[in-house]
N, C-alpha and C. Protein backbone atom coordinates (compact mmCIF):
# COMPACT_ATOMS: atom_id res chain seq x y z
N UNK A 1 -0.99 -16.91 -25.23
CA UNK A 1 -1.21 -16.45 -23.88
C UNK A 1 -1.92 -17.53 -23.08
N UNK A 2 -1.33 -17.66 -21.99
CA UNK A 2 -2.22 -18.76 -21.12
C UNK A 2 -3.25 -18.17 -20.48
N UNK A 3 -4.02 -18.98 -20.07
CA UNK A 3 -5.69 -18.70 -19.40
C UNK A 3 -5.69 -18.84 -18.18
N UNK A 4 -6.14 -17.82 -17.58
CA UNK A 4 -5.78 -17.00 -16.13
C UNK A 4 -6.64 -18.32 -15.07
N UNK A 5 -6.38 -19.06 -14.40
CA UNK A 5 -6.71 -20.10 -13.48
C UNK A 5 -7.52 -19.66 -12.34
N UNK A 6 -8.74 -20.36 -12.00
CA UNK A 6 -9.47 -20.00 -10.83
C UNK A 6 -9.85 -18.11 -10.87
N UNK A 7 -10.43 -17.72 -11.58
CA UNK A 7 -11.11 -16.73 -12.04
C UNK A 7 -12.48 -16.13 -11.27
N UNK A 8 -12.20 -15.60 -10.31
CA UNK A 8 -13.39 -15.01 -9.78
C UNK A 8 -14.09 -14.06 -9.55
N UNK A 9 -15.36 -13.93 -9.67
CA UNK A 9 -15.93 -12.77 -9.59
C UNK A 9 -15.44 -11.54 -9.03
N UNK A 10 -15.49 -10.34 -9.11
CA UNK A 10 -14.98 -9.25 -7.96
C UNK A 10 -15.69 -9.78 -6.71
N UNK A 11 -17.24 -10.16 -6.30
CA UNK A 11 -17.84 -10.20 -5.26
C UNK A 11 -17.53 -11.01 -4.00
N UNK A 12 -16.00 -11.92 -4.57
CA UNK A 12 -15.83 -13.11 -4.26
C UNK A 12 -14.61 -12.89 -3.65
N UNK A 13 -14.55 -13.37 -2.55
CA UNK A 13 -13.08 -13.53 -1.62
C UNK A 13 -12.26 -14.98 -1.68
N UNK A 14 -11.42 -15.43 -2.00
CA UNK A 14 -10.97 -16.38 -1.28
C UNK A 14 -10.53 -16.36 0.04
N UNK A 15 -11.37 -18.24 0.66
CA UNK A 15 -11.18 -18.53 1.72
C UNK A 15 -9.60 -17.84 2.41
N UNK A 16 -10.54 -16.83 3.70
CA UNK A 16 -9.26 -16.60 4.82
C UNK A 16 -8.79 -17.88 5.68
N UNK A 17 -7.03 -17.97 5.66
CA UNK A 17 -6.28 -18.85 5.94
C UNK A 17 -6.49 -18.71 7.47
N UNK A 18 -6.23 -20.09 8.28
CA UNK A 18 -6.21 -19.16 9.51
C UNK A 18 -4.61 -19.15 10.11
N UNK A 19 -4.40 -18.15 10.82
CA UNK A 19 -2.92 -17.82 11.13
C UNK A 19 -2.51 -18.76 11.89
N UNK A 20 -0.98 -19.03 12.16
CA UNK A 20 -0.69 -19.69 12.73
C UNK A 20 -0.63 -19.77 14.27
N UNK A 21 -0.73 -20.90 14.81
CA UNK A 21 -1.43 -20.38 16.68
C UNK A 21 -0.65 -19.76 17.19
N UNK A 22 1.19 -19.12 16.73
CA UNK A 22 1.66 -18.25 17.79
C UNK A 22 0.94 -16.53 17.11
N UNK A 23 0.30 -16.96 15.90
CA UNK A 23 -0.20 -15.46 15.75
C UNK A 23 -1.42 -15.37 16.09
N UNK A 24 -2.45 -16.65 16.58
CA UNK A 24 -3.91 -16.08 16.77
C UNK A 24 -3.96 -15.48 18.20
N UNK A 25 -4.91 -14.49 18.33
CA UNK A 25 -5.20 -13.90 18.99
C UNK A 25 -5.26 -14.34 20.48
N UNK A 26 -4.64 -13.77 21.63
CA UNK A 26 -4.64 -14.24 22.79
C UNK A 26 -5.68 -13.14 23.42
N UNK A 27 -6.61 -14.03 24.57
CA UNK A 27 -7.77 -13.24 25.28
C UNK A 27 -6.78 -12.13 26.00
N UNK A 28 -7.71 -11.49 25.84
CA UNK A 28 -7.14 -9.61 26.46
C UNK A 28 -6.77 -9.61 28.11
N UNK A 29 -6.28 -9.00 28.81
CA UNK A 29 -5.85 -8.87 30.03
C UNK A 29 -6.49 -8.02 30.74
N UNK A 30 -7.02 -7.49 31.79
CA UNK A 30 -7.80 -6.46 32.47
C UNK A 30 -6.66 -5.91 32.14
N UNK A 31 -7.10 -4.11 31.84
CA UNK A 31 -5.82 -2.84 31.87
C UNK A 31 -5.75 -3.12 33.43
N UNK A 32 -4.51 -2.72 33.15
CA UNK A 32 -3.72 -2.39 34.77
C UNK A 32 -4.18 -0.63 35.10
N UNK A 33 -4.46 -0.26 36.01
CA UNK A 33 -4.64 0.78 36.41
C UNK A 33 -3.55 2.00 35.40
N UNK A 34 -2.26 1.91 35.68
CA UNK A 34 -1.86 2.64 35.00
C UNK A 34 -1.76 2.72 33.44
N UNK A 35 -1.99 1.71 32.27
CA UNK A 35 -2.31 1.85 31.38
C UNK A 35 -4.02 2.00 30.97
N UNK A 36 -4.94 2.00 31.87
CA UNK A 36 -6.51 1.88 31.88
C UNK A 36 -6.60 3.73 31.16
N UNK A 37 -5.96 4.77 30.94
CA UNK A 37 -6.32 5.77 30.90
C UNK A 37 -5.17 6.16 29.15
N UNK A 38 -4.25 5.14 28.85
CA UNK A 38 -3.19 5.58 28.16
C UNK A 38 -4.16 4.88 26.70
N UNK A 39 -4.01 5.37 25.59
CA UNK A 39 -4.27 4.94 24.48
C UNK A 39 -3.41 4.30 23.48
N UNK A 40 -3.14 3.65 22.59
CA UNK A 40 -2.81 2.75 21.85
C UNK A 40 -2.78 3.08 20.52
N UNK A 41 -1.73 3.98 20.17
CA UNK A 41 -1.70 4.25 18.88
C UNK A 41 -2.06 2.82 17.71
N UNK A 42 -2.82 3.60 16.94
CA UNK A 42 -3.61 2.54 15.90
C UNK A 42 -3.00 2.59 14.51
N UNK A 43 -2.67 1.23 14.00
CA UNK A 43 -1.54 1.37 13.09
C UNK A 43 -2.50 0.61 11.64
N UNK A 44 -2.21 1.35 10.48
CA UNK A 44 -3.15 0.91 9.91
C UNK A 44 -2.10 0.47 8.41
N UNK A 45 -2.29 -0.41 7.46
CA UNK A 45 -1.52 -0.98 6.71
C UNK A 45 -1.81 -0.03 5.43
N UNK A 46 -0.54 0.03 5.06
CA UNK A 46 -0.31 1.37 3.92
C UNK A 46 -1.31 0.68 2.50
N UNK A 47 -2.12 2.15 2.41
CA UNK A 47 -2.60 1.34 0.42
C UNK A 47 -2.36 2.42 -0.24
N UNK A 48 -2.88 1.79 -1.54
CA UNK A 48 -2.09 2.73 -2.70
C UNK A 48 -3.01 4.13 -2.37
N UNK A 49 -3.61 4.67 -2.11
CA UNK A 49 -4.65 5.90 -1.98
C UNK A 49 -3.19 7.06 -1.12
N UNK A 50 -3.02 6.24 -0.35
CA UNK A 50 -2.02 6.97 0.39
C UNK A 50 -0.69 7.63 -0.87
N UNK A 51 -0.80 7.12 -1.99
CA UNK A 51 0.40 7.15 -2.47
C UNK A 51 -0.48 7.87 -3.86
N UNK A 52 -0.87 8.54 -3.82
CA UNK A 52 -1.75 8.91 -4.91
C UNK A 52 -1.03 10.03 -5.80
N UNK A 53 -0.91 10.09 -6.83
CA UNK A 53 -0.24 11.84 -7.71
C UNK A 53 1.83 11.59 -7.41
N UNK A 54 1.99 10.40 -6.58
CA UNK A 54 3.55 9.88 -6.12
C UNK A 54 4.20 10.12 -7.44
N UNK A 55 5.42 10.66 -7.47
CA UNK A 55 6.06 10.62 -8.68
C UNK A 55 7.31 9.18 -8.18
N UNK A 56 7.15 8.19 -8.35
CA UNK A 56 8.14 7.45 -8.48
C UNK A 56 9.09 6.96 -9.74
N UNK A 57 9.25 8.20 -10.70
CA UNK A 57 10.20 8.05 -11.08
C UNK A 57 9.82 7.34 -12.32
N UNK A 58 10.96 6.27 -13.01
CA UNK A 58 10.88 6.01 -14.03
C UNK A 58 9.57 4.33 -14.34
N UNK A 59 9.22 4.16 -12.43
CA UNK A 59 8.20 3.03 -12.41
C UNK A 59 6.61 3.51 -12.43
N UNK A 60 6.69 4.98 -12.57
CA UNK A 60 5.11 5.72 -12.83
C UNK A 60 5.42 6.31 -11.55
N UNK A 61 3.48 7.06 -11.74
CA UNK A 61 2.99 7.68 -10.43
C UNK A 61 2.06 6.78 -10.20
N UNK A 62 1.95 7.23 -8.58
CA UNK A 62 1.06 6.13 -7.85
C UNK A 62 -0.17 6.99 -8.03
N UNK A 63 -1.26 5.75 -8.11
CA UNK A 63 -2.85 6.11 -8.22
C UNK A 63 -3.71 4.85 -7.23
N UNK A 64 -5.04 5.33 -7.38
CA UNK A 64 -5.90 4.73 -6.42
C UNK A 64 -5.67 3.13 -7.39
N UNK A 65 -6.20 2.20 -6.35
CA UNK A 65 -6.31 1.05 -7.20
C UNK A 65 -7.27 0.27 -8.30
N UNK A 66 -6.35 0.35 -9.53
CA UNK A 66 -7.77 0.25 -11.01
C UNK A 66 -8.71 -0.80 -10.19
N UNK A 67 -9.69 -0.89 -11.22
CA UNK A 67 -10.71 -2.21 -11.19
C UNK A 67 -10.02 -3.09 -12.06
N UNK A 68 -9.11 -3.78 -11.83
CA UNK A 68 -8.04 -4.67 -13.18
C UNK A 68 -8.28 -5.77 -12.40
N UNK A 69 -8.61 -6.91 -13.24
CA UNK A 69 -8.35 -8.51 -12.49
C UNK A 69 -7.10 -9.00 -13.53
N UNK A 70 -6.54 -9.95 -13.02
CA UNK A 70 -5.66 -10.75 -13.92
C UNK A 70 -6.91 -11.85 -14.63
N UNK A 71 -6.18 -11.51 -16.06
CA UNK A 71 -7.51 -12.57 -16.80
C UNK A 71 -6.16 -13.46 -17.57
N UNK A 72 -5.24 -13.65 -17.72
CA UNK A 72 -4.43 -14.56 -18.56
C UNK A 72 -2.77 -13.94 -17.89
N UNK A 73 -2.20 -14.74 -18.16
CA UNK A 73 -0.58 -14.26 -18.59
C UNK A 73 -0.21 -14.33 -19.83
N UNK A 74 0.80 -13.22 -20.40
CA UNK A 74 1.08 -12.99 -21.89
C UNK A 74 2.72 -14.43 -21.71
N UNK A 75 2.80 -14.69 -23.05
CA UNK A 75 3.76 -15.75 -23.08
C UNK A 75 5.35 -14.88 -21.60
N UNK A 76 5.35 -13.92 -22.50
CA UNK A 76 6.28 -13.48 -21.50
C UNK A 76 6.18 -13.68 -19.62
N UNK A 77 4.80 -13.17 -19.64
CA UNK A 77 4.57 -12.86 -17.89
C UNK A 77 4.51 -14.24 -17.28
N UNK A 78 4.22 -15.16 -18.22
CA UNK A 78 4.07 -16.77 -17.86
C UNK A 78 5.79 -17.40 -17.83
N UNK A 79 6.31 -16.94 -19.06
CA UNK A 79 7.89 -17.33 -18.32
C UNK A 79 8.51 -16.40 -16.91
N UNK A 80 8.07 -15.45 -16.97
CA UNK A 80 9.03 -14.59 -15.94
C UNK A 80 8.42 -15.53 -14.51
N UNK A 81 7.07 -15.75 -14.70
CA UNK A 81 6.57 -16.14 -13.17
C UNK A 81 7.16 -17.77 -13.00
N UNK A 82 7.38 -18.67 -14.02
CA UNK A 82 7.87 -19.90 -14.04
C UNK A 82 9.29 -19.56 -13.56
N UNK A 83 10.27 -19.01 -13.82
CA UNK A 83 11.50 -19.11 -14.24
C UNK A 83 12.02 -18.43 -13.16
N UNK A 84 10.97 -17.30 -12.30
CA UNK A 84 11.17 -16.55 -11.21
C UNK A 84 10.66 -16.94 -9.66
N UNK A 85 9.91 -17.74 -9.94
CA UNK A 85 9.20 -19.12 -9.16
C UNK A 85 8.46 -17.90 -8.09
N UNK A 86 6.87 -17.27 -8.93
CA UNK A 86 5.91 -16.45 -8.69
C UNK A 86 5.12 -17.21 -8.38
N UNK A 87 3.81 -17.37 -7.56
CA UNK A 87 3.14 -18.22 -7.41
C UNK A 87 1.98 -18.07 -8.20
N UNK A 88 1.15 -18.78 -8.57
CA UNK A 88 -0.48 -18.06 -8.55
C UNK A 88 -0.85 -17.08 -7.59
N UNK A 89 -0.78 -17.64 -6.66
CA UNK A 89 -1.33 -16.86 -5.13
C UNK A 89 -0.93 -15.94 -4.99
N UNK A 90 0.56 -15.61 -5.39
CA UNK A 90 1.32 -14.36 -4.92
C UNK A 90 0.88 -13.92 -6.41
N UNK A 91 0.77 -13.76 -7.31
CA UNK A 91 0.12 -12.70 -8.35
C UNK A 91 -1.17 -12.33 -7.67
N UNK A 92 -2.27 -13.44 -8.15
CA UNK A 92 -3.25 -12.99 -7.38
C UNK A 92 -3.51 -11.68 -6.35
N UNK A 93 -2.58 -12.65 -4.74
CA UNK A 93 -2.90 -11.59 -3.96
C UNK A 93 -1.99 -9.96 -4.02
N UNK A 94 -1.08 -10.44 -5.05
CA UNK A 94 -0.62 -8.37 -5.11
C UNK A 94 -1.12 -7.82 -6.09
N UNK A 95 -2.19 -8.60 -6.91
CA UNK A 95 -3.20 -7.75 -7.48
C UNK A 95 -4.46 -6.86 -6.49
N UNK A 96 -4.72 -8.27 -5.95
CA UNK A 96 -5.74 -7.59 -5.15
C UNK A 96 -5.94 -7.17 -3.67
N UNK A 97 -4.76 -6.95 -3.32
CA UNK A 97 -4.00 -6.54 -1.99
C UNK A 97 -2.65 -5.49 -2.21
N UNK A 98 -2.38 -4.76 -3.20
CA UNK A 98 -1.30 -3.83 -3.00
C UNK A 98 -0.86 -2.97 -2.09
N UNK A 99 0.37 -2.50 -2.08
CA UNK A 99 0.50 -1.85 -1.04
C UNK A 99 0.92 -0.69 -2.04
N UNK A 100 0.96 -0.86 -3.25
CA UNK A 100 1.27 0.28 -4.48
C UNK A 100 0.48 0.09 -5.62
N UNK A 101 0.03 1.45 -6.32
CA UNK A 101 -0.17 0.45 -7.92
C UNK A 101 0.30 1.90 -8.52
N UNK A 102 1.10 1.95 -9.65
CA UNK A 102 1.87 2.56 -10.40
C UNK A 102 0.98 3.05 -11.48
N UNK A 103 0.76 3.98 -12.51
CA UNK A 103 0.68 3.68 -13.84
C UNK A 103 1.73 4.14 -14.50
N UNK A 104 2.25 3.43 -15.34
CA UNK A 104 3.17 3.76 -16.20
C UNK A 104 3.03 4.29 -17.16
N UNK A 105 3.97 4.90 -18.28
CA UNK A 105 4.09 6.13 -19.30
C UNK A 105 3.67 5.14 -20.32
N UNK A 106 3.82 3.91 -20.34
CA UNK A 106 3.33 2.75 -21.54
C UNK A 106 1.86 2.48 -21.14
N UNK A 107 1.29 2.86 -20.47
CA UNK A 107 -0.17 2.86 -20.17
C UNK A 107 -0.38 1.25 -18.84
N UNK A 108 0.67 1.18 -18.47
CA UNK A 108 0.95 -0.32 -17.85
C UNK A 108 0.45 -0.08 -16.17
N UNK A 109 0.12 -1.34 -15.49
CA UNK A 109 0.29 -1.19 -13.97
C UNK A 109 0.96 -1.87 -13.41
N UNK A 110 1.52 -1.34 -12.42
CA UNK A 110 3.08 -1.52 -11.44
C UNK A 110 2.10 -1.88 -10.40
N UNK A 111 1.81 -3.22 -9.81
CA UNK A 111 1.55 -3.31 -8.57
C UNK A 111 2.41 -3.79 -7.60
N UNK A 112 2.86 -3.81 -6.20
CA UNK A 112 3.75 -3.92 -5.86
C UNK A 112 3.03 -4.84 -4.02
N UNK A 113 3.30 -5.34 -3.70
CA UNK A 113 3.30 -6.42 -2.35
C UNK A 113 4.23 -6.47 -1.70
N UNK A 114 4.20 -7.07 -0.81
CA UNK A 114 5.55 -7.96 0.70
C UNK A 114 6.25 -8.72 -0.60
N UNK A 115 5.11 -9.54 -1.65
CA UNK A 115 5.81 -10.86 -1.65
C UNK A 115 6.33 -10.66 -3.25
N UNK A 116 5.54 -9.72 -3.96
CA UNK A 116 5.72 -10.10 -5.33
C UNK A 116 5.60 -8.24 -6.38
N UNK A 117 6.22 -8.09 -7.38
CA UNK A 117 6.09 -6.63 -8.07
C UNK A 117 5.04 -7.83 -9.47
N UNK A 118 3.90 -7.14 -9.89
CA UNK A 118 3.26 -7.83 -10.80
C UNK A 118 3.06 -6.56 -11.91
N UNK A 119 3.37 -6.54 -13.11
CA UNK A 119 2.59 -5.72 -14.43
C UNK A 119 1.63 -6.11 -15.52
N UNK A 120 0.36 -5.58 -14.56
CA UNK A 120 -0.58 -5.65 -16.12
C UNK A 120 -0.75 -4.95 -17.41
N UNK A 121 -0.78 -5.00 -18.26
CA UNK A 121 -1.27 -4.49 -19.19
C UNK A 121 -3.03 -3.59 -18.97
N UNK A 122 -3.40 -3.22 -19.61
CA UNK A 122 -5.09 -2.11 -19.37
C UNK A 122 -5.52 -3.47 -19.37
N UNK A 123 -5.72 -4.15 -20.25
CA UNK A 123 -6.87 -5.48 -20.26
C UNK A 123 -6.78 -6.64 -19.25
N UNK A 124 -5.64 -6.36 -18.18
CA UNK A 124 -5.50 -7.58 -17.31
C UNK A 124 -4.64 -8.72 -17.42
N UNK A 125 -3.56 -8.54 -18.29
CA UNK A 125 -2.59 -9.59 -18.57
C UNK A 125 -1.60 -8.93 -18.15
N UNK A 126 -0.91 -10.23 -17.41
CA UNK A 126 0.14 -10.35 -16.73
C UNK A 126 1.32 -9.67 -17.95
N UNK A 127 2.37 -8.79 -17.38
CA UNK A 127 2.90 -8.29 -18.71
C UNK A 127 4.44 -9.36 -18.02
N UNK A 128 5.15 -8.84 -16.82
CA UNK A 128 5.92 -9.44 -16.13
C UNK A 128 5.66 -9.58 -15.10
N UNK A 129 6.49 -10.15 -14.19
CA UNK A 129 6.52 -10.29 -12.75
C UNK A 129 7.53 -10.61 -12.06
N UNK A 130 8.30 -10.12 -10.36
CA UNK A 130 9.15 -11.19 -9.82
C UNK A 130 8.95 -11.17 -8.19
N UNK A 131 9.53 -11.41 -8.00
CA UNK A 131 9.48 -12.47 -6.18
C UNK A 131 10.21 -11.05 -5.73
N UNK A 132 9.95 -10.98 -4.24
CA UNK A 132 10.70 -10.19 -3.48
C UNK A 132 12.35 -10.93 -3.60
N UNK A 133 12.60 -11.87 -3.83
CA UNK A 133 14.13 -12.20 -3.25
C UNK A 133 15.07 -11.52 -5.06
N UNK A 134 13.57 -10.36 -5.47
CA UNK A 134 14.78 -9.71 -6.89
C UNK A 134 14.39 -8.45 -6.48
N UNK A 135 14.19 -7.93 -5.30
CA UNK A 135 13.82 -6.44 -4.97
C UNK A 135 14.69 -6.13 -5.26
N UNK A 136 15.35 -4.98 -6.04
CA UNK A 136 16.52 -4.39 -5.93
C UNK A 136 16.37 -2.82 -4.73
N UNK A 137 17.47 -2.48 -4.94
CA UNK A 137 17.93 -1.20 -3.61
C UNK A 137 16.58 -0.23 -4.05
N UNK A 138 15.77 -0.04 -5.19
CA UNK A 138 14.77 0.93 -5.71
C UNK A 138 13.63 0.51 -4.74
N UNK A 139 13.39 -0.96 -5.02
CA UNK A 139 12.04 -1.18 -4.77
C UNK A 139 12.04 -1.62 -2.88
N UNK A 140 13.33 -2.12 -2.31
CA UNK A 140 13.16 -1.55 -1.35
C UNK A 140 13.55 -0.73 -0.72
N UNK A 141 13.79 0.17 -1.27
CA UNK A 141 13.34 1.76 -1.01
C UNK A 141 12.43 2.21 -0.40
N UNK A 142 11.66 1.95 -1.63
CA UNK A 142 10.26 2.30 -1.90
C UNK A 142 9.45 1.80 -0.73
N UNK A 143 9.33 0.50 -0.44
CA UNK A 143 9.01 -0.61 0.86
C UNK A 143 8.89 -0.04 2.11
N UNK A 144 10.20 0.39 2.24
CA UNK A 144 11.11 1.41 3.24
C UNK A 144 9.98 2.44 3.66
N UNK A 145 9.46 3.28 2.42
CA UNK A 145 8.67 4.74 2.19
C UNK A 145 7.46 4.52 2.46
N UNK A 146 6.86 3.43 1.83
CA UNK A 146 5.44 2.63 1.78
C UNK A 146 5.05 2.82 3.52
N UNK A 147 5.89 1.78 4.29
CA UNK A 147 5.82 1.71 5.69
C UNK A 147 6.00 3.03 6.66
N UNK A 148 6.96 3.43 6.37
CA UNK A 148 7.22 4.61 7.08
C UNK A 148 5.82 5.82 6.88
N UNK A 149 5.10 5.77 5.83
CA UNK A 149 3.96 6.37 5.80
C UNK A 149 2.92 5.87 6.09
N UNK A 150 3.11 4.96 6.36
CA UNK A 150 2.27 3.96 6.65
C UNK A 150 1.44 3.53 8.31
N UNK A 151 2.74 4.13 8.86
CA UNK A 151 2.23 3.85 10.33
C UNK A 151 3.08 2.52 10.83
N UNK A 152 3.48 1.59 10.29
CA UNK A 152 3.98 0.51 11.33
C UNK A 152 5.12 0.58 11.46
């Protein structure tokens, strides 16, 4: 099993990227009279809590998100992420950014992202993994469901 790279505390964030300048923030506009009274539906990004007791089928039910860090990849989860061209980063962040986390009937977790589906094992090893460009019609489905409950 290989040894899980750049390992950090729970307390610990990695450095926020900053967006690119057509996405940073532009200064606000005085409301115009006729929107000064209208409100702004508030859209909030789907997490697994939302998806809690979910029967999805043969990939588990959805639950709140464990306390699991990735501590290694098993020989397997280390070829699937080489061979499937997974990043560090993208494991990483759909560990600790899901928009799903599964448990499975093998005692496993299904976490699921924009960018990447990752499975740990209980102890934190990578079991498999792949890239969104292997979503099949299930998982975006699911994507589909995630959002639509989601608000955006």
């Amino acid at each position: 099993m290989a040894a899980w790279p750049n390992k950090r505390p729970h307390h610990e964030r990695p450095p926020e990227k900053a967006p690119p300048a057509h996405e940073q923030a532009k200064p606000e506009k005085e409301p115009s009279p006729q929107s000064a009274g209208a409100l702004e539906p508030i859209l909030s990004r789907p997490k697994p809590s939302d998806f809690v007791d979910q029967d999805f089928g043969k990939l588990g039910v959805g639950i709140e998100k464990p306390n699991l860090d990735i501590i290694r990849l098993s020989e397997h989860g280390e070829f699937r992420a080489e061979t499937r061209g997974v990043s560090v980063d993208d494991l990483q962040s759909t560990v600790e950014n899901p928009l799903l986390v599964l448990r499975q009937t093998s005692g496993r977790f299904f976490y699921l992202s924009d960018q990447a589906v990752v499975v740990l094992d209980g102890e934190g090893s990578v079991v498999t993994t792949y890239p969104a460009s292997k979503f099949d019609t299930t998982i975006k489905a699911i994507l589909d469901q995630i959002y639509q409950r989601g608000g955006r």
